[in-house]
PDB file of N, CA and C in Angstrom:
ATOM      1  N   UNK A   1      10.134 -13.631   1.656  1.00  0.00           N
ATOM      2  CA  UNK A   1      11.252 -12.781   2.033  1.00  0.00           C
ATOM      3  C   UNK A   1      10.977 -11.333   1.628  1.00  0.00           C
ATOM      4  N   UNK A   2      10.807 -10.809   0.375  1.00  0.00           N
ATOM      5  CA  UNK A   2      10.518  -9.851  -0.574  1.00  0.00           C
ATOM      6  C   UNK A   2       9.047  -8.875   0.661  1.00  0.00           C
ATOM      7  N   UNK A   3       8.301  -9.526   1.167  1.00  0.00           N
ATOM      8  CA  UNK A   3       7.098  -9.526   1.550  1.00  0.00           C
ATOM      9  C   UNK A   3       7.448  -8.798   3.175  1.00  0.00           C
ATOM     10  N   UNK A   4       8.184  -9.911   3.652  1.00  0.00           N
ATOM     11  CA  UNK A   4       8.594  -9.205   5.122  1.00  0.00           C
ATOM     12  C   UNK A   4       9.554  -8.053   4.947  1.00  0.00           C
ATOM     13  N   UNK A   5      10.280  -7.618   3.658  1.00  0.00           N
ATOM     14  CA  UNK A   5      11.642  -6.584   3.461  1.00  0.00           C
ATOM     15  C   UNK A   5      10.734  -5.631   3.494  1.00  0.00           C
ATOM     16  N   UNK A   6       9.277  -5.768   2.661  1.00  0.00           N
ATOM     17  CA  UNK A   6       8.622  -4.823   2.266  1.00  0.00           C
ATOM     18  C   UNK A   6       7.884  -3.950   2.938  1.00  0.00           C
ATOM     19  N   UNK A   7       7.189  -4.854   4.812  1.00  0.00           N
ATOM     20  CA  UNK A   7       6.749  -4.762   5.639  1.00  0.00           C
ATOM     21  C   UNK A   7       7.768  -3.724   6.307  1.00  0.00           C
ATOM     22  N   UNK A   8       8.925  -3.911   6.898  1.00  0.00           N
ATOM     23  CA  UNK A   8       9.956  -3.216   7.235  1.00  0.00           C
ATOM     24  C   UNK A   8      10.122  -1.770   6.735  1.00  0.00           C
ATOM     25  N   UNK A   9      10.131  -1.976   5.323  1.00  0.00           N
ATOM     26  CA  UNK A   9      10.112  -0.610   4.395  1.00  0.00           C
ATOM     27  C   UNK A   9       9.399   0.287   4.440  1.00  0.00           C
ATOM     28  N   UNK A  10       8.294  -0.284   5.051  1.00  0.00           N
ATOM     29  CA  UNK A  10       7.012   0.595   5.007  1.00  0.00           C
ATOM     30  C   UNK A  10       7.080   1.426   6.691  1.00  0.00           C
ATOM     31  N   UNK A  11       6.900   0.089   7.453  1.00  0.00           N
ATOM     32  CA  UNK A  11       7.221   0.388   8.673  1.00  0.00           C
ATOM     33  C   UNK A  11       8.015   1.662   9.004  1.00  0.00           C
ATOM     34  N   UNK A  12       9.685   1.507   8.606  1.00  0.00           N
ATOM     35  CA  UNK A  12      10.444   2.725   8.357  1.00  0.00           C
ATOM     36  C   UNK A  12       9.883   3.890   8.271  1.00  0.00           C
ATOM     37  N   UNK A  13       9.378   3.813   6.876  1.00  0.00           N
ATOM     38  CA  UNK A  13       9.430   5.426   6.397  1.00  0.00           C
ATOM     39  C   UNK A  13       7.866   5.881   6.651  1.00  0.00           C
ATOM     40  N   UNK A  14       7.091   4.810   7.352  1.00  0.00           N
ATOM     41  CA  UNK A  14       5.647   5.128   7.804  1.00  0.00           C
ATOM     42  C   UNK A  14       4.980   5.153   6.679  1.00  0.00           C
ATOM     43  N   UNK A  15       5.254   6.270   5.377  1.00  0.00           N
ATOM     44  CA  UNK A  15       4.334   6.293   4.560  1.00  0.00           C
ATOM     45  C   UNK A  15       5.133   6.263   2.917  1.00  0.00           C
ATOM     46  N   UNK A  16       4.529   5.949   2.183  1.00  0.00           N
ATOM     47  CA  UNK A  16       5.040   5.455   0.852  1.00  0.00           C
ATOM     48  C   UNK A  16       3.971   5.082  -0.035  1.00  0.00           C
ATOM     49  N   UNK A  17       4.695   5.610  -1.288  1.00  0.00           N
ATOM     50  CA  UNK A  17       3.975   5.322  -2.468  1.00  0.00           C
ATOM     51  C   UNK A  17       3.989   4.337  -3.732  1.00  0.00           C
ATOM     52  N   UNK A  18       3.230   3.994  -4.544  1.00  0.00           N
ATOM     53  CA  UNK A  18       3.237   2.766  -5.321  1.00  0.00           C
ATOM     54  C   UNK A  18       5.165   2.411  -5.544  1.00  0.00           C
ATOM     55  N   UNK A  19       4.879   3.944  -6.284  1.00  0.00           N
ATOM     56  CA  UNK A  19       6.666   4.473  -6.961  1.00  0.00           C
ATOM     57  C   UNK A  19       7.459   4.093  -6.420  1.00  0.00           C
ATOM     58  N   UNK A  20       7.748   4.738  -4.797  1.00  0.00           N
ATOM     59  CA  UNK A  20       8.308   4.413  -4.088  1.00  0.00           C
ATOM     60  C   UNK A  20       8.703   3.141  -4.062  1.00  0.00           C
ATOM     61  N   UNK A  21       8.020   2.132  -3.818  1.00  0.00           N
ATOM     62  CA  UNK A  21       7.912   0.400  -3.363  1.00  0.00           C
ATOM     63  C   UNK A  21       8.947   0.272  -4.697  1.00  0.00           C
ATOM     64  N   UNK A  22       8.275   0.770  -5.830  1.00  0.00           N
ATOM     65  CA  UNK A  22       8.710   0.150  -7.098  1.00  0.00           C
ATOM     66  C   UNK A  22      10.397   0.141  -7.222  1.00  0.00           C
ATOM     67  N   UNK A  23      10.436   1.539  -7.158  1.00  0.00           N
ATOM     68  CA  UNK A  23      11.731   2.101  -7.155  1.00  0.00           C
ATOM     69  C   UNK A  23      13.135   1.330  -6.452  1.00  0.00           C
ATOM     70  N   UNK A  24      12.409   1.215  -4.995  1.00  0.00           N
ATOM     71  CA  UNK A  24      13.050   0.815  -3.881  1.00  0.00           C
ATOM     72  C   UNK A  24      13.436  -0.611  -4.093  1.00  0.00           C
ATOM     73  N   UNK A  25      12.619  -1.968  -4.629  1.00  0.00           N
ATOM     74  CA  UNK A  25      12.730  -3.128  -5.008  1.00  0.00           C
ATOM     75  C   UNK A  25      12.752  -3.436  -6.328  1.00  0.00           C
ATOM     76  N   UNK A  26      13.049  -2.441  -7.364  1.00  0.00           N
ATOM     77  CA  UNK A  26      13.185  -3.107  -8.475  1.00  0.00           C
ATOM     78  C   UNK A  26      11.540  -3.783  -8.504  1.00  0.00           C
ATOM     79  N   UNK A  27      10.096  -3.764  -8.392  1.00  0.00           N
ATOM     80  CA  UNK A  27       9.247  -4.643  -8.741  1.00  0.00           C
ATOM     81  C   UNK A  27       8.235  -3.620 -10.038  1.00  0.00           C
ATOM     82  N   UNK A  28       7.859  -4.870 -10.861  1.00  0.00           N
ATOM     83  CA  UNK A  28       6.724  -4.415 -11.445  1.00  0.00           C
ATOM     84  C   UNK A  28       5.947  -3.523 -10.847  1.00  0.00           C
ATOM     85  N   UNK A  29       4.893  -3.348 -11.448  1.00  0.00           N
ATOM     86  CA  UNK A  29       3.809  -2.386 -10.845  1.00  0.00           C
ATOM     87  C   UNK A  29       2.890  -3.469 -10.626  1.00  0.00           C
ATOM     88  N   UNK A  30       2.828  -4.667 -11.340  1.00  0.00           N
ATOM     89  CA  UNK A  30       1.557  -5.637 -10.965  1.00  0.00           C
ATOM     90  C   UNK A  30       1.977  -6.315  -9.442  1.00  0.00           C
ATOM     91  N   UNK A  31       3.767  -6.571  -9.380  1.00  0.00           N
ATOM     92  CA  UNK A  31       3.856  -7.223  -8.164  1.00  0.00           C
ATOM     93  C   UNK A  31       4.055  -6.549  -7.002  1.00  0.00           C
ATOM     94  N   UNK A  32       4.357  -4.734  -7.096  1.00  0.00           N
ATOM     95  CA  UNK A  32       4.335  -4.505  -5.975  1.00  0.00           C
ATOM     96  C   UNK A  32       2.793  -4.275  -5.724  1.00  0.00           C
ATOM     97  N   UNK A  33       1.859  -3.684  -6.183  1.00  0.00           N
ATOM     98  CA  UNK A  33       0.310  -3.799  -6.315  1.00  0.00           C
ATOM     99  C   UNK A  33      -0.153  -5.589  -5.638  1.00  0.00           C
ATOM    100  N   UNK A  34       0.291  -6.408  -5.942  1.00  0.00           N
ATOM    101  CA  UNK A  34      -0.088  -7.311  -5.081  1.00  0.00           C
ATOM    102  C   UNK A  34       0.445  -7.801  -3.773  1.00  0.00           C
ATOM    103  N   UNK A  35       1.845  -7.682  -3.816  1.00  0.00           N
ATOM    104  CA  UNK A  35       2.534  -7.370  -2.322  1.00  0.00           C
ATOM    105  C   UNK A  35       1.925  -6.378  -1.758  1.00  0.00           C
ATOM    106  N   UNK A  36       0.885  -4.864  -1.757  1.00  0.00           N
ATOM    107  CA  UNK A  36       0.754  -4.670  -1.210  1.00  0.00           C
ATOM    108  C   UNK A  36      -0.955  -4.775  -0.962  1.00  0.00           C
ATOM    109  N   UNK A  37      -1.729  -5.569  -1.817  1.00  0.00           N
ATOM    110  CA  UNK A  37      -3.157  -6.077  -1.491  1.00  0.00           C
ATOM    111  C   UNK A  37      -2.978  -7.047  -0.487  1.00  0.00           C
ATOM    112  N   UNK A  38      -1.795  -8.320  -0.048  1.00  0.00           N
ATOM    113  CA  UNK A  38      -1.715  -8.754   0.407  1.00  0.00           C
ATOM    114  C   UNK A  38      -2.221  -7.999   1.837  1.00  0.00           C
ATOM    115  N   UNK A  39      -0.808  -6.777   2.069  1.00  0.00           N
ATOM    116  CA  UNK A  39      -0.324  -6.209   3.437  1.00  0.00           C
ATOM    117  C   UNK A  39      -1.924  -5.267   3.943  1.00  0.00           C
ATOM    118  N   UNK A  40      -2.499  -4.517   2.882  1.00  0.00           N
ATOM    119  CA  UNK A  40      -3.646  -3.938   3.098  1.00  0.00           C
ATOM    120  C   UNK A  40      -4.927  -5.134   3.854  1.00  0.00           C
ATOM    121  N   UNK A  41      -4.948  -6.476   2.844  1.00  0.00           N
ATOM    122  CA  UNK A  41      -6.195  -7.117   3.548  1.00  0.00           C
ATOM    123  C   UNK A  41      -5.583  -7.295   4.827  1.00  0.00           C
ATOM    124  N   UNK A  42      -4.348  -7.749   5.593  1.00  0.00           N
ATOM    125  CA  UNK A  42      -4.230  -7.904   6.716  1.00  0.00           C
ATOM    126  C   UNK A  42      -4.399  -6.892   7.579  1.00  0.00           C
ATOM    127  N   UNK A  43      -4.303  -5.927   7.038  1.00  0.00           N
ATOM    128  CA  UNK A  43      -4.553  -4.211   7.896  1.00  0.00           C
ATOM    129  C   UNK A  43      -3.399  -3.907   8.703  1.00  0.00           C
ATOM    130  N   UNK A  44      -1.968  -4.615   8.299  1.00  0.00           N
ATOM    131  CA  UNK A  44      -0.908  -3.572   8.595  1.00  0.00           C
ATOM    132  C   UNK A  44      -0.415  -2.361   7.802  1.00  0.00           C
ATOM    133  N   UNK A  45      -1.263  -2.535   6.636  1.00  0.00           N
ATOM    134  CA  UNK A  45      -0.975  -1.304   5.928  1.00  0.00           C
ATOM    135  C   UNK A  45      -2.688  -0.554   5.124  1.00  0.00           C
ATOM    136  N   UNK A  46      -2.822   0.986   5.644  1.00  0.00           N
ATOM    137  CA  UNK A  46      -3.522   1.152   5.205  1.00  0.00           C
ATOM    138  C   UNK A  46      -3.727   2.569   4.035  1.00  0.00           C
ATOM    139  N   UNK A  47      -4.829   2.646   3.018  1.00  0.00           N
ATOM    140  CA  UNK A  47      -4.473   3.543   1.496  1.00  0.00           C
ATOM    141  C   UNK A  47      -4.928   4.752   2.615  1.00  0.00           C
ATOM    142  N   UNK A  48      -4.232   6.006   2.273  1.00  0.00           N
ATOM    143  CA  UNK A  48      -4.603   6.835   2.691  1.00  0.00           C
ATOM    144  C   UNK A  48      -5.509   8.087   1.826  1.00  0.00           C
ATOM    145  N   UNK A  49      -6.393   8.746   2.007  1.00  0.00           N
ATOM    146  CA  UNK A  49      -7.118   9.338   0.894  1.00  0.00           C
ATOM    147  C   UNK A  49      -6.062  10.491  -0.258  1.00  0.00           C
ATOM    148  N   UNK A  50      -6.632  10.285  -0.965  1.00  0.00           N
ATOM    149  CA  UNK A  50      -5.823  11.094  -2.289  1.00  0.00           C
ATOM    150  C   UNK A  50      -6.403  12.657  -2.246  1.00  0.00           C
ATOM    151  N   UNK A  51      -5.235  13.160  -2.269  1.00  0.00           N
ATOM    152  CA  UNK A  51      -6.404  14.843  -2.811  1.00  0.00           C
ATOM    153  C   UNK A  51      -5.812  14.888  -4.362  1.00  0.00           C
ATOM    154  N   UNK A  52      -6.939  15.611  -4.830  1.00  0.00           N
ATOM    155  CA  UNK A  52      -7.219  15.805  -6.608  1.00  0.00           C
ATOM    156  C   UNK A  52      -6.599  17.250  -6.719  1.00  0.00           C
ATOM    157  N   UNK A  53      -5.558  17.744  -6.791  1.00  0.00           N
ATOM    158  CA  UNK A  53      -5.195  18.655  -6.117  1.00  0.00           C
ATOM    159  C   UNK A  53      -4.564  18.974  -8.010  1.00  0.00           C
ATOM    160  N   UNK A  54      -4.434  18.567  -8.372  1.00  0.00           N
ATOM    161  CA  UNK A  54      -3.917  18.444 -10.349  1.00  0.00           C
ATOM    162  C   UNK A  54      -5.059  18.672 -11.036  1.00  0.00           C
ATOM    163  N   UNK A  55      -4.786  19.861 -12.000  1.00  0.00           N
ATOM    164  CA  UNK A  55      -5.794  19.956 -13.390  1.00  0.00           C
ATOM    165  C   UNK A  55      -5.496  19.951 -14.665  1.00  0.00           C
ATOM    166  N   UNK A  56      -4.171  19.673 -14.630  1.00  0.00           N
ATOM    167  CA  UNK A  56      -3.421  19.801 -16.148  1.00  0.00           C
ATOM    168  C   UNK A  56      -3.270  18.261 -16.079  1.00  0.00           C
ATOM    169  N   UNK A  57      -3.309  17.573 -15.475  1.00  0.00           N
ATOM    170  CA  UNK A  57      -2.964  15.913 -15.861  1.00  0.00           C
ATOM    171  C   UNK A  57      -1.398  16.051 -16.632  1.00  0.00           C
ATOM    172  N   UNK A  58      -0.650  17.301 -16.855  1.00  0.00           N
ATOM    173  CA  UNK A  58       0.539  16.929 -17.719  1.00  0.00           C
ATOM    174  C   UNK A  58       1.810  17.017 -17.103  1.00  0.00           C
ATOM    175  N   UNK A  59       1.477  16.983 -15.646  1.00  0.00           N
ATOM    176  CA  UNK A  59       3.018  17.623 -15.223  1.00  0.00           C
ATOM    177  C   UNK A  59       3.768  16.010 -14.842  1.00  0.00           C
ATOM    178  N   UNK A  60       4.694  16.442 -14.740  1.00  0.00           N
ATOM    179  CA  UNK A  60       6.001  14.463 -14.507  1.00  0.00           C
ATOM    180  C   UNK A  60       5.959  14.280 -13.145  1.00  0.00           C
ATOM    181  N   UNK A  61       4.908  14.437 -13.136  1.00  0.00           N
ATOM    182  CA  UNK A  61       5.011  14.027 -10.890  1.00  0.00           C
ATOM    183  C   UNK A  61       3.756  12.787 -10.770  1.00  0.00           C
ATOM    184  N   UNK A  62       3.527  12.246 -12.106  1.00  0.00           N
ATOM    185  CA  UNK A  62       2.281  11.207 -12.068  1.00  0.00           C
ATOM    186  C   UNK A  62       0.923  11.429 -11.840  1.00  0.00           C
ATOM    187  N   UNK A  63       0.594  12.559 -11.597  1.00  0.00           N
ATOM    188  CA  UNK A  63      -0.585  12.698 -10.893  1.00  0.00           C
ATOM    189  C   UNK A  63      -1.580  12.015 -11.633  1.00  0.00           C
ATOM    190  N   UNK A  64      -1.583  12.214 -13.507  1.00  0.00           N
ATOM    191  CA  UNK A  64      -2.633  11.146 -14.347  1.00  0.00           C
ATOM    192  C   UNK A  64      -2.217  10.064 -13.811  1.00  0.00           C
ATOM    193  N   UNK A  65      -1.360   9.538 -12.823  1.00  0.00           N
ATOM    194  CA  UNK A  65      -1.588   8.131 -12.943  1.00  0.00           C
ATOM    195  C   UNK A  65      -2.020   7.706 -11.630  1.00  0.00           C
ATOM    196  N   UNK A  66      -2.840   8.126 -10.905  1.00  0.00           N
ATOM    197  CA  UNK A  66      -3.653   8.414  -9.730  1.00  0.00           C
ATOM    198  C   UNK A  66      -2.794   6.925  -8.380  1.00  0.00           C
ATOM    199  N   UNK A  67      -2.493   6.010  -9.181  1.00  0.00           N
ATOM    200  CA  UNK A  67      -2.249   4.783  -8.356  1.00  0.00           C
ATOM    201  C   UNK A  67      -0.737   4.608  -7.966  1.00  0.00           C
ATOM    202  N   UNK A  68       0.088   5.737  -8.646  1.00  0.00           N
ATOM    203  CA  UNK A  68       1.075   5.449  -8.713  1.00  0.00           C
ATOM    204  C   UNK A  68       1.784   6.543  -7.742  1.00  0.00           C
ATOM    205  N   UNK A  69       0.778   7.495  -7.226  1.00  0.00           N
ATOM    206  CA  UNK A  69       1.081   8.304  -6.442  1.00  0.00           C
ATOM    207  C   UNK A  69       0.029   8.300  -5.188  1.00  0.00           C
ATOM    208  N   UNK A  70      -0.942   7.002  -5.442  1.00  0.00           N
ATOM    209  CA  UNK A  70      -1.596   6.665  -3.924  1.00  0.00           C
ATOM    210  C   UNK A  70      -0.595   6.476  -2.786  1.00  0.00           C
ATOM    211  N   UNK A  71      -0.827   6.984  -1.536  1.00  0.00           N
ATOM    212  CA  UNK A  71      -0.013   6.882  -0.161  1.00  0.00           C
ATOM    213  C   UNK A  71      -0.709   5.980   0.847  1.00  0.00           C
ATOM    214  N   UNK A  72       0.599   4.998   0.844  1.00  0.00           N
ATOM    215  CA  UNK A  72      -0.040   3.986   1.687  1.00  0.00           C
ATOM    216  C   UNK A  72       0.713   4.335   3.333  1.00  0.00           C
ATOM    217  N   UNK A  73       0.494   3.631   4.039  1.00  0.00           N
ATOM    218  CA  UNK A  73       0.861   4.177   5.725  1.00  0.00           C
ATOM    219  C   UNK A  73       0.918   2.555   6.138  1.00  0.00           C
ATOM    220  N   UNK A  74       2.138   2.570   7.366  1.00  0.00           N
ATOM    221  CA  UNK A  74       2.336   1.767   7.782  1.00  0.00           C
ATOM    222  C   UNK A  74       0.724   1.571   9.243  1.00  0.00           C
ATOM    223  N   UNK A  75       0.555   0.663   9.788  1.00  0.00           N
ATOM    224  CA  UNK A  75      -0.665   0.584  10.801  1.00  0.00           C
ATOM    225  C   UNK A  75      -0.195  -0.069  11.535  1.00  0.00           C
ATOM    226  N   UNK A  76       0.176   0.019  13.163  1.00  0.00           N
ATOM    227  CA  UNK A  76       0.590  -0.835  14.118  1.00  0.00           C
ATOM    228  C   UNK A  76      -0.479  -1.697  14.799  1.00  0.00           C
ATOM    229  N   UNK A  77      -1.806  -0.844  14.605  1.00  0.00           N
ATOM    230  CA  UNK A  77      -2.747  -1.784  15.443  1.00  0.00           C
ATOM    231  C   UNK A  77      -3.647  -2.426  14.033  1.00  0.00           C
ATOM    232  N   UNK A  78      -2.675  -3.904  13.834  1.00  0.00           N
ATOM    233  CA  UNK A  78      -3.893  -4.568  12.594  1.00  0.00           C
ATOM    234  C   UNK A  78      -5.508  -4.673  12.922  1.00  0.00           C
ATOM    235  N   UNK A  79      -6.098  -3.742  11.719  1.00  0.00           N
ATOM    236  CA  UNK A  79      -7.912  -4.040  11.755  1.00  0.00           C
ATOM    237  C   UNK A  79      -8.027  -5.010  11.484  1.00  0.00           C
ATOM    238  N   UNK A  80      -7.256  -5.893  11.132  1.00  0.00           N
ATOM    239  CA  UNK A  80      -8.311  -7.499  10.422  1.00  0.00           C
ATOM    240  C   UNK A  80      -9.130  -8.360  11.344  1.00  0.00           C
ATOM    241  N   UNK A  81     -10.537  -8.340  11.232  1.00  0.00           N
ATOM    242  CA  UNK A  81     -11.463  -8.503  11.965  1.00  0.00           C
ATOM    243  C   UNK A  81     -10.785 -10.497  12.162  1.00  0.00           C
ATOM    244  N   UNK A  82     -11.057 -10.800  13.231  1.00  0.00           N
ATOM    245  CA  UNK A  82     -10.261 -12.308  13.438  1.00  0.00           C
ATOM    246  C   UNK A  82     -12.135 -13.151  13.347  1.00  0.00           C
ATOM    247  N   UNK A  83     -12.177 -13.543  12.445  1.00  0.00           N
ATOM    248  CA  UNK A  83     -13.319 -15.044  12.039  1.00  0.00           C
ATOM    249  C   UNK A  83     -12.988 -16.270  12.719  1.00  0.00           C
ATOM    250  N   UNK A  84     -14.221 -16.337  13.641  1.00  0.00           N
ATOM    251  CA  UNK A  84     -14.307 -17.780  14.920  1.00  0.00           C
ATOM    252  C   UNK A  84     -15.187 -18.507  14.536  1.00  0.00           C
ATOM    253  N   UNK A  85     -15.239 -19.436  14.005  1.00  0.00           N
ATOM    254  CA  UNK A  85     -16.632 -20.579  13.292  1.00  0.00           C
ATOM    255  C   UNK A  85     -17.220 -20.661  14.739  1.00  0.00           C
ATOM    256  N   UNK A  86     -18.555 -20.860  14.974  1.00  0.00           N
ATOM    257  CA  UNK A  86     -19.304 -21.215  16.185  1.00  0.00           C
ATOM    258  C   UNK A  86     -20.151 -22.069  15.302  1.00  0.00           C
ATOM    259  N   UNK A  87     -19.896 -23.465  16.185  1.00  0.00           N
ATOM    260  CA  UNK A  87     -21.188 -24.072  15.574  1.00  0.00           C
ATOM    261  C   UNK A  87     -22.234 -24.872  16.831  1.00  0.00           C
ATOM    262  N   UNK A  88     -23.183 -24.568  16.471  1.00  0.00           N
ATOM    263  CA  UNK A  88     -24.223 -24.470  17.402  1.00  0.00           C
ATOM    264  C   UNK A  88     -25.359 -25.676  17.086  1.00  0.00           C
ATOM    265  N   UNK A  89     -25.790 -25.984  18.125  1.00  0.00           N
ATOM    266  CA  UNK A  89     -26.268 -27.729  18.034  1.00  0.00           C
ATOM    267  C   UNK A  89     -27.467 -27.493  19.103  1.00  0.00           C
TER     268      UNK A  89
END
């Protein structure tokens, strides 16, 4: 359930961050981090690159915490490559 709300959520707002997820569902950081390894291996959701754009590491916007301000993006066309066993005789 938690999994498809989360899909939706993302969908919505297109793009979102660890925080975000966290915030939004009340989840750990370990379970939204795996709710969203799930959504990433399927390739409806993909990490988008980070800029290092922080040199003080001290300001309250997370930036030392590099994962917690990664941006993930919703993906309509899933990459997950589809695996066909062929077996050959």
């Amino acid at each position: 359930m938690i999994l498809l709300e989360l899909k939706h959520y993302i969908k919505k707002h297109q793009q979102v961050t660890l925080n975000n997820i966290q915030t939004h569902f009340d989840l750990s950081e370990e379970t939204a981090l795996g709710l969203l390894e799930y959504l990433l291996q399927q390739g409806h959701v993909v990490a988008l690159q980070q800029s290092s754009s922080c040199t003080t590491k001290t300001c309250h916007t997370n930036c030392a915490q590099p994962h917690k301000t990664q941006r993930y993006q919703w993906s309509d066309s899933v990459k997950k490559p589809v695996v066909i066993p062929v077996h050959l005789q």
